[in-house]
Protein backbone atom coordinates (compact mmCIF):
# COMPACT_ATOMS: atom_id res chain seq x y z
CA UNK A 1 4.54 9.73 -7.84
CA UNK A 2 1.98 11.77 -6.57
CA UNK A 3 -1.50 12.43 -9.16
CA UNK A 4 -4.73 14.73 -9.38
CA UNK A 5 -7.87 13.18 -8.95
CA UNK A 6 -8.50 13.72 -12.57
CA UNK A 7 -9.25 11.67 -15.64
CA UNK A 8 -4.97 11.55 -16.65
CA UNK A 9 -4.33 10.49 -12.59
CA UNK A 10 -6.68 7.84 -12.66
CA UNK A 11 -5.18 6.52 -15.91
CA UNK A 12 -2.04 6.76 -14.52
CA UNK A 13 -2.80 5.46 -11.09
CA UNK A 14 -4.60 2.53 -12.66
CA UNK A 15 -1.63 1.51 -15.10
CA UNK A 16 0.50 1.12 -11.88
CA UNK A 17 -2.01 -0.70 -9.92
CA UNK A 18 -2.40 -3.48 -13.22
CA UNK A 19 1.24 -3.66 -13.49
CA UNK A 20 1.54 -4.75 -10.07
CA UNK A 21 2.21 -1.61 -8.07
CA UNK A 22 1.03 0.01 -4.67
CA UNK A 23 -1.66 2.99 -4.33
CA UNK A 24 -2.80 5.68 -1.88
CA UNK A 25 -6.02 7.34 -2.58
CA UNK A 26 -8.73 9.16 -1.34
CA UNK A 27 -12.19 7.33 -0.24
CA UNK A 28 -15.27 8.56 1.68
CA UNK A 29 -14.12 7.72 5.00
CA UNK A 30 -9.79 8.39 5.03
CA UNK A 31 -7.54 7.88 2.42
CA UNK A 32 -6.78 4.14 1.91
CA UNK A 33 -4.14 2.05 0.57
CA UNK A 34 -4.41 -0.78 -2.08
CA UNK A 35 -3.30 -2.45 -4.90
CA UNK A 36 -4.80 -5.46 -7.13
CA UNK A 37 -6.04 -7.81 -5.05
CA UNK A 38 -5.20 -11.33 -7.23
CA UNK A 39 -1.52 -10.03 -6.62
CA UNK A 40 -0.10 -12.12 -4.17
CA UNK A 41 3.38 -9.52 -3.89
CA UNK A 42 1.52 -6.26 -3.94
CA UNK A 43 -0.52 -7.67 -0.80
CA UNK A 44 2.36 -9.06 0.60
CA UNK A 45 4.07 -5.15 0.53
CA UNK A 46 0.40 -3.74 1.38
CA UNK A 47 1.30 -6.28 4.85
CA UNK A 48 4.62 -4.73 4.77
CA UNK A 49 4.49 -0.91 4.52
CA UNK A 50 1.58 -0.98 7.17
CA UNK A 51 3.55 -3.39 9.53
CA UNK A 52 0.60 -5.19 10.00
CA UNK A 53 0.11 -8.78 11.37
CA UNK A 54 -0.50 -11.26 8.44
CA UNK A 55 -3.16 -12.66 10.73
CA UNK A 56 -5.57 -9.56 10.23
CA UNK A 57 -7.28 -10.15 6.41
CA UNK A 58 -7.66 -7.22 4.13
CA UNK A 59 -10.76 -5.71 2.91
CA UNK A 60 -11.63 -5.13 -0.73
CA UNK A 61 -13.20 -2.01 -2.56
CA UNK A 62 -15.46 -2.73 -5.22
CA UNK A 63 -17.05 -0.81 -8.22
CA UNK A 64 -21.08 -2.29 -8.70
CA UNK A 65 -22.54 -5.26 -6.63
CA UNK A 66 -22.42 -6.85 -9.93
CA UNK A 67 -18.94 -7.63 -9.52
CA UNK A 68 -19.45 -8.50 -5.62
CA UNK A 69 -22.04 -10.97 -7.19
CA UNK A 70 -19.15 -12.63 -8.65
CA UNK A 71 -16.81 -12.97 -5.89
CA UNK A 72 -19.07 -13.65 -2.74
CA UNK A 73 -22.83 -14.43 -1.62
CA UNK A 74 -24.94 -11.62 -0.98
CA UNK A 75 -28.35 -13.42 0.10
CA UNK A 76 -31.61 -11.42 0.41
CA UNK A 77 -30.80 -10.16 3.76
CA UNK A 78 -27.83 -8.86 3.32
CA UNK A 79 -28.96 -7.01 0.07
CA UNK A 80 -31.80 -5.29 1.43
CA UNK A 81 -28.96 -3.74 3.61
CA UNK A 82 -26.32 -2.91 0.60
CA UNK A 83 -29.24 -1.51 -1.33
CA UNK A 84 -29.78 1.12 1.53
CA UNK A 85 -26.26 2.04 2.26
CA UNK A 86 -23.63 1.24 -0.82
CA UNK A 87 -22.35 3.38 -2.14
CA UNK A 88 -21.20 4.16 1.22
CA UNK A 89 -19.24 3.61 4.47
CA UNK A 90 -20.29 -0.18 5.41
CA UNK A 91 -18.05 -2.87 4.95
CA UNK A 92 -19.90 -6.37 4.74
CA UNK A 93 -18.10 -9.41 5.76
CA UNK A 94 -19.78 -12.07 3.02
CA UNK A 95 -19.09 -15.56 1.95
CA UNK A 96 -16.03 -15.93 -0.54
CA UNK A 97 -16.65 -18.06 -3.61
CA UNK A 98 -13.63 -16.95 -5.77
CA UNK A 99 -10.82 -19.09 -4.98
CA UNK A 100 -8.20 -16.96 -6.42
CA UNK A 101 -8.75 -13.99 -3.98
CA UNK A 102 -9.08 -17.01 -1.38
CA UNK A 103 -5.04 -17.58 -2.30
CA UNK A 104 -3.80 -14.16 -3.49
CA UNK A 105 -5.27 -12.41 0.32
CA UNK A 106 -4.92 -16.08 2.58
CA UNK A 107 -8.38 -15.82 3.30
CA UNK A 108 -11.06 -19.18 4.06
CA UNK A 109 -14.32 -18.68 3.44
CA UNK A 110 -14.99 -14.92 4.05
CA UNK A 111 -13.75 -11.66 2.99
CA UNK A 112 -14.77 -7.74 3.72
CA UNK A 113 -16.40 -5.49 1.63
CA UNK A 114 -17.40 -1.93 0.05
CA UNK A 115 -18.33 0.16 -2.05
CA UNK A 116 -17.26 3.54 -1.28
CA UNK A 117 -18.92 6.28 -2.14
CA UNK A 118 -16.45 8.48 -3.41
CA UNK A 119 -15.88 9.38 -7.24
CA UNK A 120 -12.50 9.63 -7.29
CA UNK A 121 -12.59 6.21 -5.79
CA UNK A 122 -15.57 4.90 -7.89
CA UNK A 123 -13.67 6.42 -11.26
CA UNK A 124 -10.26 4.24 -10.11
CA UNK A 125 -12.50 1.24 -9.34
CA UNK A 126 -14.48 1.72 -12.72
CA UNK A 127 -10.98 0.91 -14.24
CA UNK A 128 -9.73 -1.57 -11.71
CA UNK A 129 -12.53 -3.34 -10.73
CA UNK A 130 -12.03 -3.92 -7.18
CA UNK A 131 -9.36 -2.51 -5.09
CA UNK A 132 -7.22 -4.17 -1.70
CA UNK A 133 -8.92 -1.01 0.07
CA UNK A 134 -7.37 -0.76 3.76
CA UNK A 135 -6.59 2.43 5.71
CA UNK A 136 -3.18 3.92 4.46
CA UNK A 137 -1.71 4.46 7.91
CA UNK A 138 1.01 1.96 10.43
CA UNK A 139 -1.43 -0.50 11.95
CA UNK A 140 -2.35 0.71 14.97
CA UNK A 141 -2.54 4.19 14.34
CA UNK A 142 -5.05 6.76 13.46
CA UNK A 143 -5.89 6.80 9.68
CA UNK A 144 -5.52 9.97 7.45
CA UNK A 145 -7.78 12.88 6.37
CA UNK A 146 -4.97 15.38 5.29
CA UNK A 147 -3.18 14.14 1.81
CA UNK A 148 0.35 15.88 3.75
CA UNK A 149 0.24 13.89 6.50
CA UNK A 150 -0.43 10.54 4.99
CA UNK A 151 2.33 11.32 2.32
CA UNK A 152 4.75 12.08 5.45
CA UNK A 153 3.99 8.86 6.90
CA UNK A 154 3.54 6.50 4.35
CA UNK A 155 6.41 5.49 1.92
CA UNK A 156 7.32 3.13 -0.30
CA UNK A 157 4.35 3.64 -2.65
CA UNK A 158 3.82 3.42 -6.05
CA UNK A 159 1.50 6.11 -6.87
CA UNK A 160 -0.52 8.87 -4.49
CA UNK A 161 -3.68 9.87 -5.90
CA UNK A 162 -4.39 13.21 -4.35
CA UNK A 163 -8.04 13.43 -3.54
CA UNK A 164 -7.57 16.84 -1.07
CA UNK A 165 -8.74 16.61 3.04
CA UNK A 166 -11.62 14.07 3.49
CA UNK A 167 -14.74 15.68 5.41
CA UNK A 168 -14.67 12.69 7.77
CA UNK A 169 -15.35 11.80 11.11
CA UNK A 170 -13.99 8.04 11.65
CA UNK A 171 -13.71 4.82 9.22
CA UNK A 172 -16.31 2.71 7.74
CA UNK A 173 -18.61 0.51 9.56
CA UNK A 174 -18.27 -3.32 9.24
CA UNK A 175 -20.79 -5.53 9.88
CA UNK A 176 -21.45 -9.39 9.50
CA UNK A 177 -25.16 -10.56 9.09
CA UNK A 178 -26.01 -14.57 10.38
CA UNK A 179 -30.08 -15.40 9.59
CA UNK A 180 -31.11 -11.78 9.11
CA UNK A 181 -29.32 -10.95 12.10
CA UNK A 182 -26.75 -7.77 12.21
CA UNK A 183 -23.65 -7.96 14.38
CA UNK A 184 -21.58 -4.67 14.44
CA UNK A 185 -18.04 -5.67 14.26
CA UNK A 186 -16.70 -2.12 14.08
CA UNK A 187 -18.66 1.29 14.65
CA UNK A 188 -17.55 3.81 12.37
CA UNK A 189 -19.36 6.75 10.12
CA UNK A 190 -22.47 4.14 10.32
CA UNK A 191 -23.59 4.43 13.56
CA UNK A 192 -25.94 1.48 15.48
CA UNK A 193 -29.18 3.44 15.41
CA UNK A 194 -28.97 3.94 11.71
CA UNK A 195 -28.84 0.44 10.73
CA UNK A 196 -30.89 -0.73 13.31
CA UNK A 197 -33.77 1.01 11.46
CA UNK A 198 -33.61 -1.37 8.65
C-alpha cells in the first residue's frame, strides 16, 4: 500500500506499523525502512527484506530526546552535541538501558540513534514514538532518493509512505563520543569540520 505524506497516510502508516507491520518512508537523508522496534518479527523481516547480516545492529528513529532519555544515557557531552544538531542527520551510538529493545533488536549495551529532521518523519514518529529507522535499500547498495526506485527495489512491505525525491547528498553521520571525545564512525551529510567546531 503506498500513502501521501499527509495527516490520513500517517494514520494509516502508523496503524500498520502498531499492528506489527513493515514501513518505507521518507527522512532527511534517503528514504528508510522500519517498523516497531519492541517487535522481535517485524525486525526479524526488516533483517530479511534487506538481506542483511544479523551481525550488523539496527538504528532507531526517535521523536524528542525525552523519549531517548528513557531508553539510553545521554551524558553532558553528548548533549551539548544533540542540542546543536537533532533534529538532524547524526546518529549517536549511546548506552542502552531499556532491556526490551536490548531483546527485541539483539543488541548489549549500545544502540544508534536520531532524530531526523524531517516532518513527515517527525509527524509518523509523533504517533509511533520511535521508529527501527535503517536505509530502505539491499545491504550493500546505494540507498534511495527517488520514491520509484525504492518502490522497484524494495518489496514485501507493508505500507510506503510517499514523501517525493529527498534533496540529499549521502546518509546520516554516526558518531560515538568516549570522555568528551568524538570518533566519526561514518561520514555522511555531517561532515568532520562541522562537528569538530563544537
Amino acid at each position: 500500500m503506498k500513502v501521501k505524506c499527509d495527516k490520513e497516510g500517517i494514520e494509516k502508516a502508523s496503524q500498520i506499523i502498531n499492528d506489527g507491520g513493515i514501513v518505507v518512508f521518507p527522512t532527511d537523508t534517503v528514504y528508510g525502512i522500519g517498523c516497531n522496534p519492541y517487535n522481535k518479527d517485524a525486525v526479524k523481516k526488516i533483517y530479511d527484506i534487506k538481506s542483511r547480516d544479523i551481525s550488523k545492529s539496527l538504528p532507531v528513529l526517535v521523536h524528542s530526546k525525552e523519549i531517548v532519555e528513557k531508553i539510553a544515557i545521554i551524558d553532558e557531552d553528548i548533549k551539548r552535541i544533540v542540542d546543536k544538531f537533532w533534529p538532524g542527520s547524526l546518529t549517536v551510538i549511546l548506552k542502552l538501558v531499556d532491556e526490551k529493545l536490548k531483546e527485541s533488536l539483539n543488541l548489549e549495551d549500545k544502540i544508534a540513534v536520531r532524530i531526523p529532521n524531517n516532518k513527515c518523519t517527525l509527524d509518523l514518529l509523533e504517533k509511533c514514538k520511535m521508529l527501527v529507522g535503517t536505509s530502505a535499500n539491499l545491504s550493500g547498495q546505494p540507498s534511495f532518493n527517488d520514491p520509484a526506485n525504492c518502490s522497484k527495489e524494495i518489496e514485501d512491505v507493508d505500507v510506503f509512505v510517499d514523501g517525493g525525491i529527498i534533496n540529499s547528498s549521502s546518509e546520516s553521520t554516526i558518531i560515538e563520543v568516549n570522555e568528551g571525545k568524538i570518533k566519526i564512525l561514518r561520514e555522511g551529510v555531517l561532515s568532520k569540520e562541522e562537528l569538530s567546531k563544537l
